[in-house]
C-alpha atoms as a PDB file:
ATOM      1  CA  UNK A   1       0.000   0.000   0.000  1.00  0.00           C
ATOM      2  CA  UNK A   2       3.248   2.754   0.593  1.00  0.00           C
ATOM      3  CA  UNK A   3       3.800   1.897  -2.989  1.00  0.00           C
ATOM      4  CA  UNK A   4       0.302   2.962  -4.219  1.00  0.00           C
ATOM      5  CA  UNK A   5       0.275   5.864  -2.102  1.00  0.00           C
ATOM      6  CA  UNK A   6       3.640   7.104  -2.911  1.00  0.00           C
ATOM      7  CA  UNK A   7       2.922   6.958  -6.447  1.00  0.00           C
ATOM      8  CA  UNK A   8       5.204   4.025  -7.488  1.00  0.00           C
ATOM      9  CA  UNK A   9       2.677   1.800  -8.851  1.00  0.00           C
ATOM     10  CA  UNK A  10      -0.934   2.547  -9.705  1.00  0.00           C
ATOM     11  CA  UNK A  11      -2.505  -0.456  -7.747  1.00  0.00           C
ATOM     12  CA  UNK A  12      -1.909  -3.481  -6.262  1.00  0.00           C
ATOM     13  CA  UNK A  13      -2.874  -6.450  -4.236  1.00  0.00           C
ATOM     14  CA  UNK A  14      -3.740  -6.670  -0.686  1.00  0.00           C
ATOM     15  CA  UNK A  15      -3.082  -8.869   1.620  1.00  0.00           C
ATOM     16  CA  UNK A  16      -3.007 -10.108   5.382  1.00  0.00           C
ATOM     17  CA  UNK A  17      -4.311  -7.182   7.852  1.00  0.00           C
ATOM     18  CA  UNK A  18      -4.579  -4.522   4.888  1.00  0.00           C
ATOM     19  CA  UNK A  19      -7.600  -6.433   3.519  1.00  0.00           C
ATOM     20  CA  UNK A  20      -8.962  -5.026   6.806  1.00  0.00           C
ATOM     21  CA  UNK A  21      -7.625  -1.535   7.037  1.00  0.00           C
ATOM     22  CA  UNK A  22      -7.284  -0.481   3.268  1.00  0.00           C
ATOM     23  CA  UNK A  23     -10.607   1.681   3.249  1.00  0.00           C
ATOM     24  CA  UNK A  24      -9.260   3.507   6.875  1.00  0.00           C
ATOM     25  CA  UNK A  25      -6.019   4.337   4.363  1.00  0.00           C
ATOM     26  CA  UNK A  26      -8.106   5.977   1.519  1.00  0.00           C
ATOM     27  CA  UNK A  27      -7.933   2.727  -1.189  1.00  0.00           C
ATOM     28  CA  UNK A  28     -10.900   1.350  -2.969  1.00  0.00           C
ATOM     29  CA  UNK A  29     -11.222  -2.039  -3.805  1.00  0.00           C
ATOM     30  CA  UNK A  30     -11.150  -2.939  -7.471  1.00  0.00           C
ATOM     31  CA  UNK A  31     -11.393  -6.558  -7.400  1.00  0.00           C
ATOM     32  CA  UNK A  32     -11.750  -8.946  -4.483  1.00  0.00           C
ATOM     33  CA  UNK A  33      -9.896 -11.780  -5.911  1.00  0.00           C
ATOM     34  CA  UNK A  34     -11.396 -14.524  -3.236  1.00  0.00           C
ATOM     35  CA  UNK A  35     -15.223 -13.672  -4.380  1.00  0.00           C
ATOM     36  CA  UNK A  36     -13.826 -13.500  -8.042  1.00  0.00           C
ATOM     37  CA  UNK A  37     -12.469 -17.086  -7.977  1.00  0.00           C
ATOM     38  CA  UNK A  38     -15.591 -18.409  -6.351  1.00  0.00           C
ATOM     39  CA  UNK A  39     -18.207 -17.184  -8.891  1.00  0.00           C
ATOM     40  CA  UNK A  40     -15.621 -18.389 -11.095  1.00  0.00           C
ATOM     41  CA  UNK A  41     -14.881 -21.633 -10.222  1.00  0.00           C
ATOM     42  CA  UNK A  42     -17.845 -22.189  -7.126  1.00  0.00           C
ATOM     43  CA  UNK A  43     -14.957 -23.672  -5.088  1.00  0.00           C
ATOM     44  CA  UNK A  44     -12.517 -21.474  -2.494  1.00  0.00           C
ATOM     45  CA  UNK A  45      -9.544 -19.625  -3.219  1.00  0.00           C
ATOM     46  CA  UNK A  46      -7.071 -21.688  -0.791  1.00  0.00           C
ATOM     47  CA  UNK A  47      -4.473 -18.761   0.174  1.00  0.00           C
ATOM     48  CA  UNK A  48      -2.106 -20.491   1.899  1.00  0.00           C
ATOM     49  CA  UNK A  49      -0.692 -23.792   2.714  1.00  0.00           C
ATOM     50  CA  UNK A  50       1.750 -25.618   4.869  1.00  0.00           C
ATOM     51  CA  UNK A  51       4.863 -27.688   2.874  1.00  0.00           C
ATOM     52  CA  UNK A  52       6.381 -30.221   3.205  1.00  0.00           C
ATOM     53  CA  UNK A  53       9.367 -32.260   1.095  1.00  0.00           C
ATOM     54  CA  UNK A  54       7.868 -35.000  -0.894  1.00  0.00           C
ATOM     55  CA  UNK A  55      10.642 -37.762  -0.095  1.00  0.00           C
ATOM     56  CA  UNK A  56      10.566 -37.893   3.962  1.00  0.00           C
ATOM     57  CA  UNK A  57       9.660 -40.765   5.421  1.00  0.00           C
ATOM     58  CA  UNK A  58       6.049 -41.510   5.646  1.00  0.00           C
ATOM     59  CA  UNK A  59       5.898 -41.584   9.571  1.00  0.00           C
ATOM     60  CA  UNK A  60       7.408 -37.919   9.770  1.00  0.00           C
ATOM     61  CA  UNK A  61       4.806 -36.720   6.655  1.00  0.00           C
ATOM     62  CA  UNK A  62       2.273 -38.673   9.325  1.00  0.00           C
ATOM     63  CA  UNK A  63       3.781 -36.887  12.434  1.00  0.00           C
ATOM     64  CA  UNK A  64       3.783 -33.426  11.096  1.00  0.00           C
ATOM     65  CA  UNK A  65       0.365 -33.390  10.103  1.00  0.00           C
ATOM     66  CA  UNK A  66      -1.052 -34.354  13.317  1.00  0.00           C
ATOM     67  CA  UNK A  67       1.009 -31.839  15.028  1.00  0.00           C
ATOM     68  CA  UNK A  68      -0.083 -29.029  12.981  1.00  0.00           C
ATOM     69  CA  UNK A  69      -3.607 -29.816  13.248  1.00  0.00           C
ATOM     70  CA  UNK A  70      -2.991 -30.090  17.046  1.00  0.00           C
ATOM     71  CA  UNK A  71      -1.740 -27.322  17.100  1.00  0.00           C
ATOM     72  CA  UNK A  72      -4.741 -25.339  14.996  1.00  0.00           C
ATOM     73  CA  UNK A  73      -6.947 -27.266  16.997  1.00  0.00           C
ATOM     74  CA  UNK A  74      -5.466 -26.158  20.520  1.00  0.00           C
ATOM     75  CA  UNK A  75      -5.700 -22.109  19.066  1.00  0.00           C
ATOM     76  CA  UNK A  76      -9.184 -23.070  18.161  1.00  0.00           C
ATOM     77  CA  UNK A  77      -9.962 -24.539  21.674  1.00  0.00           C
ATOM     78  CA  UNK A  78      -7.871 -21.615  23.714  1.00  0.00           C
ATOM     79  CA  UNK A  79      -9.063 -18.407  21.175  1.00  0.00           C
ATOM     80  CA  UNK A  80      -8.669 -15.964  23.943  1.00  0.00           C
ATOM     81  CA  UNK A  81      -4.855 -17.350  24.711  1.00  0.00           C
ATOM     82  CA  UNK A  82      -4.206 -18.205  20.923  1.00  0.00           C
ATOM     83  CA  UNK A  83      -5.549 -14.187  19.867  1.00  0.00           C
ATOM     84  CA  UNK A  84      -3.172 -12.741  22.908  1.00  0.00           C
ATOM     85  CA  UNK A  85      -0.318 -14.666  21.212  1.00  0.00           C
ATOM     86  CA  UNK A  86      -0.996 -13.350  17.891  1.00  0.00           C
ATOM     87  CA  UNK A  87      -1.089  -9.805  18.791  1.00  0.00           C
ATOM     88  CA  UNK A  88       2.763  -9.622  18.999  1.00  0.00           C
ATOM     89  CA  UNK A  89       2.604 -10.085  15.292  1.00  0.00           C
ATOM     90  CA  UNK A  90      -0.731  -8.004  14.549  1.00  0.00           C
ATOM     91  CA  UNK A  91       1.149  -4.693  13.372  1.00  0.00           C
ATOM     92  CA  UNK A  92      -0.681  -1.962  15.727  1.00  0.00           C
ATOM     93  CA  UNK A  93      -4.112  -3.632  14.704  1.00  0.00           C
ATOM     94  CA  UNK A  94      -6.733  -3.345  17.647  1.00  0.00           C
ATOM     95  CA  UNK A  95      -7.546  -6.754  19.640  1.00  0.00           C
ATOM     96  CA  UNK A  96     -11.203  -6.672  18.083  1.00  0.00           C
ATOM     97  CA  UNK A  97      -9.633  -5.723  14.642  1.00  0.00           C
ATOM     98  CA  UNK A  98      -7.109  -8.513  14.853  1.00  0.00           C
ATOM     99  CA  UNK A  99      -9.391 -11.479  16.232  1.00  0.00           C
ATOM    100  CA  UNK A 100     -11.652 -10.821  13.027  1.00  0.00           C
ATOM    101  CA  UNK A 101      -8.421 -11.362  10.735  1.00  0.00           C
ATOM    102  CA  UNK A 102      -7.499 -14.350  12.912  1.00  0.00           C
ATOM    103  CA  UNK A 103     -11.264 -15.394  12.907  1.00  0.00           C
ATOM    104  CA  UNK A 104     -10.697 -15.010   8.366  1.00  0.00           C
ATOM    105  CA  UNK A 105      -7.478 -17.785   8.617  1.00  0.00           C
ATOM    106  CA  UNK A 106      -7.714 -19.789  11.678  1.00  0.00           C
ATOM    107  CA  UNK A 107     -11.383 -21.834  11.360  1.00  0.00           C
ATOM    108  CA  UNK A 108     -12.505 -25.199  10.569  1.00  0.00           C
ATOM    109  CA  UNK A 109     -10.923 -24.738   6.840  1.00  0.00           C
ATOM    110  CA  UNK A 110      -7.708 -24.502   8.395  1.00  0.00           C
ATOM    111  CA  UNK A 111      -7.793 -27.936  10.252  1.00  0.00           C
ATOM    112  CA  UNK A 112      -8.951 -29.638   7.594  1.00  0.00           C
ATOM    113  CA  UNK A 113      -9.038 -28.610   3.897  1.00  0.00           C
ATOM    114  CA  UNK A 114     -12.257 -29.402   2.335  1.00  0.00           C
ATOM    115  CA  UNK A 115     -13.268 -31.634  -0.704  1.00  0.00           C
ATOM    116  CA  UNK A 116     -14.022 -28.385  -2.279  1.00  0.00           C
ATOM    117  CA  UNK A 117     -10.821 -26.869  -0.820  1.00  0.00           C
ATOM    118  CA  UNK A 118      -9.124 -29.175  -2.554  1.00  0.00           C
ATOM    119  CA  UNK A 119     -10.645 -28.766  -6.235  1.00  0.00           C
ATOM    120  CA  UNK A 120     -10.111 -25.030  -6.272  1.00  0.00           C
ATOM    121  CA  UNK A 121      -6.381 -25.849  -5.626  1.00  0.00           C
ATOM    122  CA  UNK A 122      -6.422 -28.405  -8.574  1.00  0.00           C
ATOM    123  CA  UNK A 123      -8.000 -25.493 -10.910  1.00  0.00           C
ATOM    124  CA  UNK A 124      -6.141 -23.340  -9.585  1.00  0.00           C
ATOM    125  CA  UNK A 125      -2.891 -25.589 -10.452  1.00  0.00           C
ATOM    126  CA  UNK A 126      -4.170 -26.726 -13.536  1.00  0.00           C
ATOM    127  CA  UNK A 127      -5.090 -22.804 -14.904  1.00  0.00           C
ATOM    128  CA  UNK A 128      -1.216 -21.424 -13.375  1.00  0.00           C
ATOM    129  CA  UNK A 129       0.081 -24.719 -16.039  1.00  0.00           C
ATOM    130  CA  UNK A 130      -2.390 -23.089 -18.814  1.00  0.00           C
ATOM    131  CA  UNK A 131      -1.037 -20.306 -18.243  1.00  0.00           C
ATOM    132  CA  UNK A 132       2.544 -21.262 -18.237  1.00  0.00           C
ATOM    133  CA  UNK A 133       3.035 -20.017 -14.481  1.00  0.00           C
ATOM    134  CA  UNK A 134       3.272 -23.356 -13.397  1.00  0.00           C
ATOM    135  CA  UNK A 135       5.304 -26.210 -15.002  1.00  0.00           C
ATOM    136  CA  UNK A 136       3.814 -29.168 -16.287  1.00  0.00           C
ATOM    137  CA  UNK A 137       4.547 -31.347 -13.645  1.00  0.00           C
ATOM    138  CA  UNK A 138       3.286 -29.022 -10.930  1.00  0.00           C
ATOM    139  CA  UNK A 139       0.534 -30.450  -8.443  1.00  0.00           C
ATOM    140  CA  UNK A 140      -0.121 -30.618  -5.238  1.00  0.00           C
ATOM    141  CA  UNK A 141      -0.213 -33.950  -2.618  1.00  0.00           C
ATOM    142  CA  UNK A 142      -1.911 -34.227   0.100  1.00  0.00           C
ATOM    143  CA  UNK A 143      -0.244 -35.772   3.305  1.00  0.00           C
ATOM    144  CA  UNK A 144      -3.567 -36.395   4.476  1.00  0.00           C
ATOM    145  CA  UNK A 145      -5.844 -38.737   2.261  1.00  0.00           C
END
């Protein structure tokens, strides 16, 4: 957004907390890219994702998926704890302000991707190869059936 403002560019994309605060900064929203994909596709624009290599052994793919959905299970359990946490990261946004973006990231999507989830990633995959974004043999696994 300092870019826009300053003059550098004549728009751009917003992200994290700024999908929040942009109008409070004077910006208008020209597209919202999330309700674009959905009436384009009818499936959810996945934003993010947690990695992992490919070649590790099965019972550490196993291991680490279990203790990151423990983990987004525990901040879903403990909100008031997990949102107290979070607000050494939230940039100056207000505790009310940042539990709604929290509230946007950290739900029952988060634990577990959907079956719908899941196909917007493959279009999404399968347009960025189209495209020529993506190389052919892009995809995405799942460590978790």
């Amino acid at each position: 957004m300092n870019a826009v403002s300053s003059g550098r560019f004549k728009l751009g994309l917003i992200i994290h907390e700024g999908q929040l605060t942009y109008k409070d900064k004077g910006f208008e929203s020209v597209c919202d890219l999330g309700v674009w994909w959905q009436e384009e596709t009818k499936t959810p624009l996945v934003l993010g994702l947690n990695a992992i290599r490919r070649n590790l052994p099965p019972e550490v793919l196993k291991e680490s998926d279990e203790l990151l959905e423990a983990s987004i299970r525990y901040a879903l359990e403990h909100r008031e704890e997990a949102l107290t946490f979070a607000m050494k990261y939230s940039g100056g946004l207000s505790r009310a302000l940042a539990d709604r973006f929290v509230g946007m990231y950290v739900n029952g999507l988060t634990q577990s991707l959907s079956a719908q989830g899941r196909k917007g990633l493959d279009l999404l995959y399968a347009r960025g190869i189209k495209t020529g974004l993506l190389p052919a043999t892009a995809r995405v696994e799942f460590v978790r059936g």
